[in-house]
C-alpha atoms as a PDB file:
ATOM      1  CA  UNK A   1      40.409  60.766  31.952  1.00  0.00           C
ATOM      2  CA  UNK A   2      38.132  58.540  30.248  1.00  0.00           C
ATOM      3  CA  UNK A   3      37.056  55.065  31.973  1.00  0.00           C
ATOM      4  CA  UNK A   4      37.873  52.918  29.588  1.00  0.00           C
ATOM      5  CA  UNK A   5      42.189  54.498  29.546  1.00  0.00           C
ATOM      6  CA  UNK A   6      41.668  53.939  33.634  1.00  0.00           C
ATOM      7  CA  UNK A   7      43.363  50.179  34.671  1.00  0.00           C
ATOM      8  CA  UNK A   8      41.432  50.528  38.231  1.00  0.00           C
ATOM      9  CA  UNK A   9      37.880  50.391  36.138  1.00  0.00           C
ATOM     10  CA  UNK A  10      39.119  47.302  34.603  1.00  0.00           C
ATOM     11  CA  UNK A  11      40.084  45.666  37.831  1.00  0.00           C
ATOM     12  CA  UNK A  12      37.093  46.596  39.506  1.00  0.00           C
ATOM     13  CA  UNK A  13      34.683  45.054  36.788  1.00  0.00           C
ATOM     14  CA  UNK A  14      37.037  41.933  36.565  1.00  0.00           C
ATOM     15  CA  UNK A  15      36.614  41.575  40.588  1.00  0.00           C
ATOM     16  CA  UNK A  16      32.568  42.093  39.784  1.00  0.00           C
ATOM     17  CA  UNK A  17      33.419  39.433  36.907  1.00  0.00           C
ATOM     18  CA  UNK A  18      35.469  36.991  39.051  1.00  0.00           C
ATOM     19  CA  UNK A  19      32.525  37.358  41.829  1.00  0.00           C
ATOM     20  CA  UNK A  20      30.101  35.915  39.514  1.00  0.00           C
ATOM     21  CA  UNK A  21      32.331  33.645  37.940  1.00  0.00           C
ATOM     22  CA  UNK A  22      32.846  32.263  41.381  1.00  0.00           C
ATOM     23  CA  UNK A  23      28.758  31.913  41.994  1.00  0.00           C
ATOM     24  CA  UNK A  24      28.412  29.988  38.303  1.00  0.00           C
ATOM     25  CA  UNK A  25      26.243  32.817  36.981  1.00  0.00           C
ATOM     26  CA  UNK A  26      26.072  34.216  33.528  1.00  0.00           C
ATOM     27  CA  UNK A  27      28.545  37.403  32.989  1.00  0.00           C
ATOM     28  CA  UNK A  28      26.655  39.817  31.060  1.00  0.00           C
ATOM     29  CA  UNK A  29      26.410  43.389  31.190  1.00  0.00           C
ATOM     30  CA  UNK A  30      23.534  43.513  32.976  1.00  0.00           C
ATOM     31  CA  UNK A  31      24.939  41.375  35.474  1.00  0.00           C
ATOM     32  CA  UNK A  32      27.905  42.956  35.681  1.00  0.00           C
ATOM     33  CA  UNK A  33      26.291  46.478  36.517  1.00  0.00           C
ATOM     34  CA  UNK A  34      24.059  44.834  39.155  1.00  0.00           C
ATOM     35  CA  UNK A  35      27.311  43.216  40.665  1.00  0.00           C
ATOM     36  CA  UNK A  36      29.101  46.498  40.574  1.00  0.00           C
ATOM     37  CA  UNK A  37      25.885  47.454  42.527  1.00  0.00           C
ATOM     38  CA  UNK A  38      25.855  44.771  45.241  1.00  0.00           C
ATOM     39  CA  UNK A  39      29.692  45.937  45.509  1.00  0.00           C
ATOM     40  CA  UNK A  40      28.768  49.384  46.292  1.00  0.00           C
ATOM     41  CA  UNK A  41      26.800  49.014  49.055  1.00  0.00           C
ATOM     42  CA  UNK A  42      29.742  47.379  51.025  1.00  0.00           C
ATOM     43  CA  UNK A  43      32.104  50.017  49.452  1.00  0.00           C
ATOM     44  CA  UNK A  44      35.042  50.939  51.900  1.00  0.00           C
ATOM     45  CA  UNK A  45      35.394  54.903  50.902  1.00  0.00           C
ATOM     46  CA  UNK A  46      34.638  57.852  48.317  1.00  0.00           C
ATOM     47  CA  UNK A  47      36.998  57.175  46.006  1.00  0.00           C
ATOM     48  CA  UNK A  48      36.078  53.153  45.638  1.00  0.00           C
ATOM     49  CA  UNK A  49      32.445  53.942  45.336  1.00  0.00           C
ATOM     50  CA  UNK A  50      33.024  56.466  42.590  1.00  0.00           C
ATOM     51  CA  UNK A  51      34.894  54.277  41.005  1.00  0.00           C
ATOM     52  CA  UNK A  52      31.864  51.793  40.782  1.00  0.00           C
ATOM     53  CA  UNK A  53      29.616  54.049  39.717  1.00  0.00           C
ATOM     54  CA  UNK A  54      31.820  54.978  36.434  1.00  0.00           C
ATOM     55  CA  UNK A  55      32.498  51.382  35.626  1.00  0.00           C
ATOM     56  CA  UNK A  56      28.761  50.699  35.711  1.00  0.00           C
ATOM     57  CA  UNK A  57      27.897  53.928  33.532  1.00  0.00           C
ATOM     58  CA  UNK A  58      30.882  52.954  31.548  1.00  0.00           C
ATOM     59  CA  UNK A  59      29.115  49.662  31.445  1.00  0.00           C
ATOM     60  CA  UNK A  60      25.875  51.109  30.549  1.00  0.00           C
ATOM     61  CA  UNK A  61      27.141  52.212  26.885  1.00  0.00           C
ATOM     62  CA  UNK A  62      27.065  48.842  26.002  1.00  0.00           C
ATOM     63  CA  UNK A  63      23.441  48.159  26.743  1.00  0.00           C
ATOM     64  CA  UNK A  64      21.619  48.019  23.381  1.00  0.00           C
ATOM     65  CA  UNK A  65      17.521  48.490  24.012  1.00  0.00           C
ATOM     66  CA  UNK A  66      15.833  45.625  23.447  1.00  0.00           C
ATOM     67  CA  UNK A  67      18.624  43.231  24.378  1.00  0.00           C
ATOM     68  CA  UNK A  68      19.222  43.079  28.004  1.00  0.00           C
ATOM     69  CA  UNK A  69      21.630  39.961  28.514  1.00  0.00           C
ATOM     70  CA  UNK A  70      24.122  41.464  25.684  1.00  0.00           C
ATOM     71  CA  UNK A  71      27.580  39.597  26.914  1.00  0.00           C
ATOM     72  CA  UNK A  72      30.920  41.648  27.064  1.00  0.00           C
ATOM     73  CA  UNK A  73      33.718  40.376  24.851  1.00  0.00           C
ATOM     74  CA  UNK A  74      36.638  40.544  26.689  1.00  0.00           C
ATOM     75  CA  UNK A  75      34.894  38.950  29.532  1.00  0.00           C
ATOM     76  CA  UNK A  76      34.168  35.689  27.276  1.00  0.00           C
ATOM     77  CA  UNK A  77      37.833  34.545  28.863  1.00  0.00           C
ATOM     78  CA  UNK A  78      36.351  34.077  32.147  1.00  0.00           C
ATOM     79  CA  UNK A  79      33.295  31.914  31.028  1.00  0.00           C
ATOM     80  CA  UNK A  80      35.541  29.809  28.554  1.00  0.00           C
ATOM     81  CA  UNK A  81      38.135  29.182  31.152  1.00  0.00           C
ATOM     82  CA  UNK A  82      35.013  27.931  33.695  1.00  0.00           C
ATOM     83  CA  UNK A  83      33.575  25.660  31.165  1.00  0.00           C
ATOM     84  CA  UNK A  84      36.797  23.921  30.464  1.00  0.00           C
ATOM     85  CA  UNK A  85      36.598  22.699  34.317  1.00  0.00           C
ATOM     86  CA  UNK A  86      33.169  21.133  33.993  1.00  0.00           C
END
């Protein structure tokens, strides 16, 4: 099965998304992948912490060299939605 068909890997970086969201700070790929890390170190079993690690190599595709702070589309939502509150 490939991460991107799998619904959980979306849920798990929109949790990683709504955590950031929540703490005002840029949603990027790279921050995204380091969230998915912060969230694996409090992981709760085998199975959640292998799903973090494929949505943060899943992640990783989109990481072009050179640009580091390379924002994820879908994931635009989340930051339009905050700035119409402010």
């Amino acid at each position: 099965m490939f991460f991107q068909d799998d619904e959980k890997g979306h849920v798990i970086i929109g949790e990683a998304a709504l955590h950031l969201a929540l703490a005002q700070k840029e949603i990027t790929v790279m921050s995204l992948i380091a969230e998915l890390g912060r969230m694996a170190v409090d992981h709760s079993g085998d199975a959640r912490l292998l799903e973090l690690s494929e949505a943060r190599n899943w992640l990783r595709t989109f990481i072009t060299p050179g640009i580091t702070r390379q924002p994820v589309p879908y994931l635009q939502n989340f930051v339009s939605l905050n700035e119409d509150k402010n």
